[in-house]
Protein backbone atom coordinates (compact mmCIF):
# COMPACT_ATOMS: atom_id res chain seq x y z
CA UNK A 1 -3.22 -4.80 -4.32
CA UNK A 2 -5.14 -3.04 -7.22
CA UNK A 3 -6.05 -0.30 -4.78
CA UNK A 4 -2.20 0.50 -3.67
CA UNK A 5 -1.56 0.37 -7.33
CA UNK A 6 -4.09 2.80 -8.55
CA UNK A 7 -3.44 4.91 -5.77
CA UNK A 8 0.29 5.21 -6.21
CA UNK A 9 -0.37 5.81 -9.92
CA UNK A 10 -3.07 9.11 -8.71
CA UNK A 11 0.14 9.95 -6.55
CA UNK A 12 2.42 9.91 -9.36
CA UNK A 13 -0.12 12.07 -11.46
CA UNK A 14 -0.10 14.52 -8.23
CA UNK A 15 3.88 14.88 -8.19
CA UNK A 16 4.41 15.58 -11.69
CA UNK A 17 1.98 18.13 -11.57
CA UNK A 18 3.21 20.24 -8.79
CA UNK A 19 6.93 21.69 -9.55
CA UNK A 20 7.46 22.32 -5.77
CA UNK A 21 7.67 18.62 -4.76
CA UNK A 22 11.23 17.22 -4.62
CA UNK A 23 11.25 13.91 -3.54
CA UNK A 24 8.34 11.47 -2.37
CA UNK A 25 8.96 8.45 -0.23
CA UNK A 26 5.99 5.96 0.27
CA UNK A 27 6.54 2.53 2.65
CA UNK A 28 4.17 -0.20 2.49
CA UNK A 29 4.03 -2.78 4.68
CA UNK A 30 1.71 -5.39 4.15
CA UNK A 31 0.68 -7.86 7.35
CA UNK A 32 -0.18 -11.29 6.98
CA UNK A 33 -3.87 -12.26 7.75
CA UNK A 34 -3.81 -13.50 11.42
CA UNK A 35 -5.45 -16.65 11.16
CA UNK A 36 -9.19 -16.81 11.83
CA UNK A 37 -10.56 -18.65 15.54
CA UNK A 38 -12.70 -20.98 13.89
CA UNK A 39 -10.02 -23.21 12.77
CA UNK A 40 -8.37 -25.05 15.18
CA UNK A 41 -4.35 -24.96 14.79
CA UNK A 42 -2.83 -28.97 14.17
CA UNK A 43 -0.56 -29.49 16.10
């Protein structure tokens, strides 16, 4: 999460440095870890 937060803070610096850029719209979707083989499910 650090790295989406620095990242959106370099963005911001970007934006409000360029006067041409209207609007910015940034999705993030974060996916659960899929559950490694090696441990057997209890069912």
């Amino acid at each position: 999460m650090q790295d989406i937060t620095k990242a959106l803070q370099d963005l911001a610096k970007a934006v409000e440095s360029n006067p041409t850029v209207q609007s910015v719209k940034v999705t993030i979707t974060l996916k659960k870890p899929t559950p490694s083989k090696a441990k057997p499910e209890s069912k």
